[in-house]
PDB file of N, CA and C in Angstrom:
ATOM      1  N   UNK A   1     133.784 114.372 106.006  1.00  0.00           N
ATOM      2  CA  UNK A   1     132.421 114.129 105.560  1.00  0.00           C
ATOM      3  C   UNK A   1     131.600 115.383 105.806  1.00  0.00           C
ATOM      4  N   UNK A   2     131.065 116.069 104.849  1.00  0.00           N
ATOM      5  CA  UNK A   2     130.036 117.379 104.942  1.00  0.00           C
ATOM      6  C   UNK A   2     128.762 116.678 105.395  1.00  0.00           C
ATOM      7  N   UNK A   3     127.720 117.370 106.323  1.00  0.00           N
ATOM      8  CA  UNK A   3     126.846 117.261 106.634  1.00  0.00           C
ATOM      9  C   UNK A   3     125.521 117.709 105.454  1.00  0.00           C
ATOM     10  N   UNK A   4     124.774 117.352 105.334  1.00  0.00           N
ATOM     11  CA  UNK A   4     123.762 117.429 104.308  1.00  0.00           C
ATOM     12  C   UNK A   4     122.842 118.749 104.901  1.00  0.00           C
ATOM     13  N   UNK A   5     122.475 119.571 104.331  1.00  0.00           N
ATOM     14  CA  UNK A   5     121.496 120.707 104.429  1.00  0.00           C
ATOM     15  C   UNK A   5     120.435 120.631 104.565  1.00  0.00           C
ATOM     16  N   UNK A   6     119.621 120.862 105.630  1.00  0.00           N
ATOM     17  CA  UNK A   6     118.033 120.558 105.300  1.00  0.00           C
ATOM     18  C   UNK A   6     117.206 121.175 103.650  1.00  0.00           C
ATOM     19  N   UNK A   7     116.693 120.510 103.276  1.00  0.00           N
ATOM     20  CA  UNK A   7     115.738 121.067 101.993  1.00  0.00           C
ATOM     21  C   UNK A   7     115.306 122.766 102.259  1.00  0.00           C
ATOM     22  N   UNK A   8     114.605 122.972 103.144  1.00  0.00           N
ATOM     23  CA  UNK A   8     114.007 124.309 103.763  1.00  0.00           C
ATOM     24  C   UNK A   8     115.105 125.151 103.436  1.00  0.00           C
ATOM     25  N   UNK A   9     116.272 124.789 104.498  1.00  0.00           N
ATOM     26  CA  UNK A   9     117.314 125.866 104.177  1.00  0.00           C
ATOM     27  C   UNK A   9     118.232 125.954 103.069  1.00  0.00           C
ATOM     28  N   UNK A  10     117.915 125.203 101.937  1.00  0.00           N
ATOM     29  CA  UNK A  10     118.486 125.122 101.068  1.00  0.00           C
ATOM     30  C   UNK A  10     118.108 126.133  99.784  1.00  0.00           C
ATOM     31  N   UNK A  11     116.446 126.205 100.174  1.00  0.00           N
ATOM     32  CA  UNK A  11     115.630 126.953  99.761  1.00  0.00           C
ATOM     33  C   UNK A  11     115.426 128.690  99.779  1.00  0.00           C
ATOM     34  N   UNK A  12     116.103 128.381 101.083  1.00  0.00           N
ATOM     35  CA  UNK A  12     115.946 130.021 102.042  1.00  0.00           C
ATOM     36  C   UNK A  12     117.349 130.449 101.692  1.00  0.00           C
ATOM     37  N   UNK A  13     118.673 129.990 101.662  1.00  0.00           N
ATOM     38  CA  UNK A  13     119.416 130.651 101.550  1.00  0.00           C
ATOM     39  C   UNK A  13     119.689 131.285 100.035  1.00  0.00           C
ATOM     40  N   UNK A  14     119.742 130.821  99.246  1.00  0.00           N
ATOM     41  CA  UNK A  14     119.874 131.552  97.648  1.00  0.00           C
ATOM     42  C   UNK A  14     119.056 132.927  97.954  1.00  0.00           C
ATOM     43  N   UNK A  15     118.141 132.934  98.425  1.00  0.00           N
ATOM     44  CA  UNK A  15     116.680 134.154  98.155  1.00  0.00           C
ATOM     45  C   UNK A  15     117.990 135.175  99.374  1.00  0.00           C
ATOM     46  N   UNK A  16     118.327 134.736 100.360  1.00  0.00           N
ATOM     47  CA  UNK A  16     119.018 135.271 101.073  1.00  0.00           C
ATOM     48  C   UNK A  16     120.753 135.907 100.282  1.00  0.00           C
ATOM     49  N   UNK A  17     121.215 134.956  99.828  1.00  0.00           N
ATOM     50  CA  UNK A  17     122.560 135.721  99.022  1.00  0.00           C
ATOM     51  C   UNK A  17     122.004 136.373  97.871  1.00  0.00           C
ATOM     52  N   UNK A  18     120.993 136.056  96.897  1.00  0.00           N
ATOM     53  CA  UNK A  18     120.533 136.423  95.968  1.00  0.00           C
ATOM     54  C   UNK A  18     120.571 138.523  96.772  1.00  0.00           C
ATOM     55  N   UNK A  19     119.950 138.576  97.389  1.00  0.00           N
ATOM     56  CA  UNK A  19     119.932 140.073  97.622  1.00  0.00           C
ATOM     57  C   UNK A  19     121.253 140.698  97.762  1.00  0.00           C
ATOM     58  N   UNK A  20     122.113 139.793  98.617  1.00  0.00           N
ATOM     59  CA  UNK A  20     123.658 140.399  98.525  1.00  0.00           C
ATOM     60  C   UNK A  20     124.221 140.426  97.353  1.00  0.00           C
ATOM     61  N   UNK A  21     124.102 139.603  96.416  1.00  0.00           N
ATOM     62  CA  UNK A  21     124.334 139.500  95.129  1.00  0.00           C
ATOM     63  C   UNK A  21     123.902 141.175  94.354  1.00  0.00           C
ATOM     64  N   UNK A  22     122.767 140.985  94.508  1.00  0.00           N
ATOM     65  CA  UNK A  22     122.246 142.198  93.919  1.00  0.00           C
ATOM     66  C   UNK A  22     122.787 143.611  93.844  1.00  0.00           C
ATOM     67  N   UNK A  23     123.311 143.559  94.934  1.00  0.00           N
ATOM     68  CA  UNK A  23     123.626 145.057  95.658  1.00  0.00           C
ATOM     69  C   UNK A  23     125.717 144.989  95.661  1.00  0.00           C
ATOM     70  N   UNK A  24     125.772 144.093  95.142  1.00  0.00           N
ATOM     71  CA  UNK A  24     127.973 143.608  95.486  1.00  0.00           C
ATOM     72  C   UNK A  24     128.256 144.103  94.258  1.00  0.00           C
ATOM     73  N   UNK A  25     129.266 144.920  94.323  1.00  0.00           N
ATOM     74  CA  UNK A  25     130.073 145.252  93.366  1.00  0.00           C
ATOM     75  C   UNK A  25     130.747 144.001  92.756  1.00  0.00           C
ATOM     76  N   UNK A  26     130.967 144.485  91.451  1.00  0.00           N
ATOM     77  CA  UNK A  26     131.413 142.902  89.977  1.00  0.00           C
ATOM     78  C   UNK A  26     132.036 142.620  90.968  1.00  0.00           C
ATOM     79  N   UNK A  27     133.236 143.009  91.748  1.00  0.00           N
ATOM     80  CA  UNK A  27     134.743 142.176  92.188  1.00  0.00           C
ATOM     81  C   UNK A  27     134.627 141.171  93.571  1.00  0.00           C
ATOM     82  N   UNK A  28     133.026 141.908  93.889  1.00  0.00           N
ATOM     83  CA  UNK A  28     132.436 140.613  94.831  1.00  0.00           C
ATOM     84  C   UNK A  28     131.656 139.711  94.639  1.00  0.00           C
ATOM     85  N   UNK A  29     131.414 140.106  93.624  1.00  0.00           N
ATOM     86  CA  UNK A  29     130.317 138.970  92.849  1.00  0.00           C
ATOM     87  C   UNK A  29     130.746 137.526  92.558  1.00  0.00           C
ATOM     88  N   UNK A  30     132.308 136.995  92.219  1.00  0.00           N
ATOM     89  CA  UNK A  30     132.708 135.478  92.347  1.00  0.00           C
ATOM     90  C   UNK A  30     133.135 135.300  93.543  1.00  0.00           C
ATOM     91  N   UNK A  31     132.938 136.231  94.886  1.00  0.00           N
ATOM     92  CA  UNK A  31     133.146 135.615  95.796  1.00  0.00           C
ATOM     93  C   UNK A  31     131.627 135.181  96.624  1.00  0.00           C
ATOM     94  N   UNK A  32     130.527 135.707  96.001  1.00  0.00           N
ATOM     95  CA  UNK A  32     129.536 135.619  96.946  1.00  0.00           C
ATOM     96  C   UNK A  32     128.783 134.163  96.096  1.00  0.00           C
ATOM     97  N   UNK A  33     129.574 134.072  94.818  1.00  0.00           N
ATOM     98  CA  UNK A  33     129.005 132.738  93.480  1.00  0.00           C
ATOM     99  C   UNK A  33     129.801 131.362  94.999  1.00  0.00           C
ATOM    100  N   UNK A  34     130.767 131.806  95.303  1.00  0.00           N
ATOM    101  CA  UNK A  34     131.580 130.827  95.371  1.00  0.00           C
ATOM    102  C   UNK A  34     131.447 130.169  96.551  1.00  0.00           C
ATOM    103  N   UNK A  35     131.111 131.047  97.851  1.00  0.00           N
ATOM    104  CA  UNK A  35     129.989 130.698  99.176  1.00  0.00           C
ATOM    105  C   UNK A  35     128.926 129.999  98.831  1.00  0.00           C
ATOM    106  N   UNK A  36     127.938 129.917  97.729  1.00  0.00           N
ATOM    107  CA  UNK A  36     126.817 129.563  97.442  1.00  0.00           C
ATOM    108  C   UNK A  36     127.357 128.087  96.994  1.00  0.00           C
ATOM    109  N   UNK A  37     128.483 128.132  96.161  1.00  0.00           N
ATOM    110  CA  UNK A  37     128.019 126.944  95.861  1.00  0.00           C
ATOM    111  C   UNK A  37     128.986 125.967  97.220  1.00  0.00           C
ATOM    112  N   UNK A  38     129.926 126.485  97.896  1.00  0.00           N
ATOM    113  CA  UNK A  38     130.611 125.523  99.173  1.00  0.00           C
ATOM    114  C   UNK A  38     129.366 125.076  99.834  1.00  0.00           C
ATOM    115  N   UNK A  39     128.426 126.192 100.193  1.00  0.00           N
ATOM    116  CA  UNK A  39     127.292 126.006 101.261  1.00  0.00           C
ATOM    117  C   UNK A  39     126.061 124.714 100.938  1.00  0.00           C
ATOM    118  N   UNK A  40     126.046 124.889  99.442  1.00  0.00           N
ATOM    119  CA  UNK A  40     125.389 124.218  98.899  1.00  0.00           C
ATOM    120  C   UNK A  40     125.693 122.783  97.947  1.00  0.00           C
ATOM    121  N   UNK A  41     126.871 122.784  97.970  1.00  0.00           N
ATOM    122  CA  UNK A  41     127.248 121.671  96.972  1.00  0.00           C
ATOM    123  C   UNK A  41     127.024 122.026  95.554  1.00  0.00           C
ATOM    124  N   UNK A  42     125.957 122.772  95.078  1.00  0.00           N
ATOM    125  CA  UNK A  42     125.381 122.693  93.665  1.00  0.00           C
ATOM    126  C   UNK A  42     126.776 123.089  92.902  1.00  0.00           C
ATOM    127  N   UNK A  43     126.207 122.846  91.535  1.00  0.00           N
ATOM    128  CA  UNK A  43     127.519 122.905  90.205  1.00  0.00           C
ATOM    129  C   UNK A  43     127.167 124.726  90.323  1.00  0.00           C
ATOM    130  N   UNK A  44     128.571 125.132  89.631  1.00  0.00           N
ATOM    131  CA  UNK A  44     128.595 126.013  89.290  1.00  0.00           C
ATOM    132  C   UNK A  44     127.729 127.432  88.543  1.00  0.00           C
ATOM    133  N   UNK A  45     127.199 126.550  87.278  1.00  0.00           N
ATOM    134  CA  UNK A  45     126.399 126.802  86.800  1.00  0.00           C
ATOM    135  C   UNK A  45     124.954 126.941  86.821  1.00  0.00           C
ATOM    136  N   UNK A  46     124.711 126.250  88.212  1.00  0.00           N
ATOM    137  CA  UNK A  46     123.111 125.939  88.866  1.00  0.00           C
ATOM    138  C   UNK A  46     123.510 127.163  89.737  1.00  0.00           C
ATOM    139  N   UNK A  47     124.052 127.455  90.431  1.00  0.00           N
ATOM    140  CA  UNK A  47     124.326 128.613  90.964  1.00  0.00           C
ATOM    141  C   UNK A  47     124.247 129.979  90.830  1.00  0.00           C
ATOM    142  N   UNK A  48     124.908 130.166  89.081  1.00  0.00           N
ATOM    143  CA  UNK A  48     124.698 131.216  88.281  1.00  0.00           C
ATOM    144  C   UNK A  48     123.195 131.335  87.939  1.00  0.00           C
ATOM    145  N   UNK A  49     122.171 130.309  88.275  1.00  0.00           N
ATOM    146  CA  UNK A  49     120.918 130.410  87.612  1.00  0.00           C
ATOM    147  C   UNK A  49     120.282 130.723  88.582  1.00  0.00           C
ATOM    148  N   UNK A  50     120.458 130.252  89.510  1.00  0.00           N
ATOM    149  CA  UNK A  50     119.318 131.003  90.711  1.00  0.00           C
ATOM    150  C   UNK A  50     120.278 132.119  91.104  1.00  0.00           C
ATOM    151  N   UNK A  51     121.330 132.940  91.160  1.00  0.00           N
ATOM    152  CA  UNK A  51     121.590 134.009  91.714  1.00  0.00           C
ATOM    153  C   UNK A  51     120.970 135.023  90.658  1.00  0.00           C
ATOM    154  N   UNK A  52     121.046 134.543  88.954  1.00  0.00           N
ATOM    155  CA  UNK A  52     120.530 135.672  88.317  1.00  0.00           C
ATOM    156  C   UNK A  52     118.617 135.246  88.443  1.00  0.00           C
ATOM    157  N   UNK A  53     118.189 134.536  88.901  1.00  0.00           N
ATOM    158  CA  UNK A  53     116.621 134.787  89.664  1.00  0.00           C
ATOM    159  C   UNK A  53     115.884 134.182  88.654  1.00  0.00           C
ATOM    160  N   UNK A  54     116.492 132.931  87.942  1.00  0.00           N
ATOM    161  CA  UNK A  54     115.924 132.401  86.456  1.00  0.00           C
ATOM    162  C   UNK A  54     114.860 131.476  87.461  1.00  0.00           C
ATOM    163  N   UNK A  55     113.434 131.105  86.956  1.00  0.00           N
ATOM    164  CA  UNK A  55     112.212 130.591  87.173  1.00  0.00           C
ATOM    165  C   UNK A  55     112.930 128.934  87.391  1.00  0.00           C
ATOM    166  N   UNK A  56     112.388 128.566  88.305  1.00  0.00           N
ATOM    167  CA  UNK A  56     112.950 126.918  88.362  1.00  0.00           C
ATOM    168  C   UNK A  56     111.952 126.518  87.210  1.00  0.00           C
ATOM    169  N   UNK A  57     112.782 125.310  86.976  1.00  0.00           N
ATOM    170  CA  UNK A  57     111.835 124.417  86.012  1.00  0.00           C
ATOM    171  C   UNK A  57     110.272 123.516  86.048  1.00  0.00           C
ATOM    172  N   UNK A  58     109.060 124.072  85.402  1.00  0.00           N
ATOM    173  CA  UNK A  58     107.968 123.140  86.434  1.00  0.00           C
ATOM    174  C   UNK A  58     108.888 121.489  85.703  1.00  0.00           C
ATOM    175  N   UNK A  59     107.805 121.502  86.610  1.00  0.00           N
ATOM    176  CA  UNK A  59     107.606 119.460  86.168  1.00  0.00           C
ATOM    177  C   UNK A  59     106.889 119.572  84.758  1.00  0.00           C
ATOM    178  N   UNK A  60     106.961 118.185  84.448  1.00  0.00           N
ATOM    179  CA  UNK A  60     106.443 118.327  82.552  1.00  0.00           C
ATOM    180  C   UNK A  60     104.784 118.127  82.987  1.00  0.00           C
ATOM    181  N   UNK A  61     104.459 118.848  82.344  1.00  0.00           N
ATOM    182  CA  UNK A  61     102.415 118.888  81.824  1.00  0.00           C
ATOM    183  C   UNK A  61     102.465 117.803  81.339  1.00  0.00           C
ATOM    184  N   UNK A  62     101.159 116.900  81.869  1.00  0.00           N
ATOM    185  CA  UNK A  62     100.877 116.346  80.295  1.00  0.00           C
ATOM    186  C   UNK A  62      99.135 116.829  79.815  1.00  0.00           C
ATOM    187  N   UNK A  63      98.714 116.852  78.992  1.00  0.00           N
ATOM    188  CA  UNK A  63      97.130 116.962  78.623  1.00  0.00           C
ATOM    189  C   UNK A  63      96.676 115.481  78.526  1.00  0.00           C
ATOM    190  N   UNK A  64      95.294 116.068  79.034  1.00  0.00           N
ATOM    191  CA  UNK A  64      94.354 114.942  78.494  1.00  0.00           C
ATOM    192  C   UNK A  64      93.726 114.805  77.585  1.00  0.00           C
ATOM    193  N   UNK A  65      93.897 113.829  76.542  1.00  0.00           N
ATOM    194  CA  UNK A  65      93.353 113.257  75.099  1.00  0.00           C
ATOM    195  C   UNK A  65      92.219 113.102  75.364  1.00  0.00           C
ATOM    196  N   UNK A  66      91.446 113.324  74.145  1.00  0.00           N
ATOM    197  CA  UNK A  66      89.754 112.675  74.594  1.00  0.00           C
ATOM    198  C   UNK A  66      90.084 111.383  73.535  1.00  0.00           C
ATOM    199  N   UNK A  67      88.901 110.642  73.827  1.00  0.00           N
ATOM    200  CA  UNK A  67      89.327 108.834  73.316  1.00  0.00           C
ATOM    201  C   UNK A  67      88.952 108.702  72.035  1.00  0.00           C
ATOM    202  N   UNK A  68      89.490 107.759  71.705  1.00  0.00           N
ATOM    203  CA  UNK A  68      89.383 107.768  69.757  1.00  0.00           C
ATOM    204  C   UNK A  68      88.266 107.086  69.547  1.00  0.00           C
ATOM    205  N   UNK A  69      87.963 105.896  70.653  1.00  0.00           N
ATOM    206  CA  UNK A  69      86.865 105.570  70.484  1.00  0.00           C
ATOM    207  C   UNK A  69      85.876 105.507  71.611  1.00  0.00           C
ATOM    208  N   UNK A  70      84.266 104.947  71.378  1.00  0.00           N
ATOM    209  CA  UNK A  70      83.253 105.753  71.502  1.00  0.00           C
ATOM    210  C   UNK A  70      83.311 104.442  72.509  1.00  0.00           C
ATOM    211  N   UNK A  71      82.127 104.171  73.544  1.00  0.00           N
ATOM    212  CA  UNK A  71      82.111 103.200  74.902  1.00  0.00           C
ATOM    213  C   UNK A  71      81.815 101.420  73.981  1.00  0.00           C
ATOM    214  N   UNK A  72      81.119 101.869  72.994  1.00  0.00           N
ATOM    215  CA  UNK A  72      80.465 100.869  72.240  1.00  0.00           C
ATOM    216  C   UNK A  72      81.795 100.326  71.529  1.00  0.00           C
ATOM    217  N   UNK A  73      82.741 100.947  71.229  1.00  0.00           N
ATOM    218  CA  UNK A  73      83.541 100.305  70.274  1.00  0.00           C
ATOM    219  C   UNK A  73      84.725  99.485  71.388  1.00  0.00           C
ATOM    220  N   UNK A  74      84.527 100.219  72.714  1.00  0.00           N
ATOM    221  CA  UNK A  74      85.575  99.689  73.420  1.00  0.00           C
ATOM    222  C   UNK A  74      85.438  98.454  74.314  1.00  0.00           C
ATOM    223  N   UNK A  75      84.028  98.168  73.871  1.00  0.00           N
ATOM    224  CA  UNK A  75      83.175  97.152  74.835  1.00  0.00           C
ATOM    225  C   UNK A  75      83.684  95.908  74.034  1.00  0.00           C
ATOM    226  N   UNK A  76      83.570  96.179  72.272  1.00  0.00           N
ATOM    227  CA  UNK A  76      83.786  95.185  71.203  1.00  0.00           C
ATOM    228  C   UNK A  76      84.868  94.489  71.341  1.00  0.00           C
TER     229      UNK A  76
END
């Protein structure tokens, strides 16, 4: 049974390999992919996205509509 990661450090470590990443020659580069994801559980491919430093996703916007109708029509 693996122990679960705190959130915090889950956070802190990518920003942390992310720099080793940066600086590793290609032939270390699927070994430092491959620590990230044991340490972390994540898929493969979530891995490849935060080591190349891609923007997380916000949450969805929504806007606010102004009302179709007027106080008088909504009273009716």
């Amino acid at each position: 049974m693996t122990a679960k990661m705190a959130h915090a450090t889950r956070m802190e470590l990518p920003d942390t390999i992310r720099r080793r990443d940066r600086t590793a020659a290609n032939k270390n580069k699927h070994r430092i992919l491959g620590e990230l994801i044991a340490a972390t559980g994540i898929t493969k491919k979530s891995a490849i996205g935060i080591l190349d430093g891609r923007p997380a996703q916000d949450s969805r916007q929504t806007r606010q509509r102004q009302s179709l109708y007027n106080e008088a029509a909504r009273s009716a």
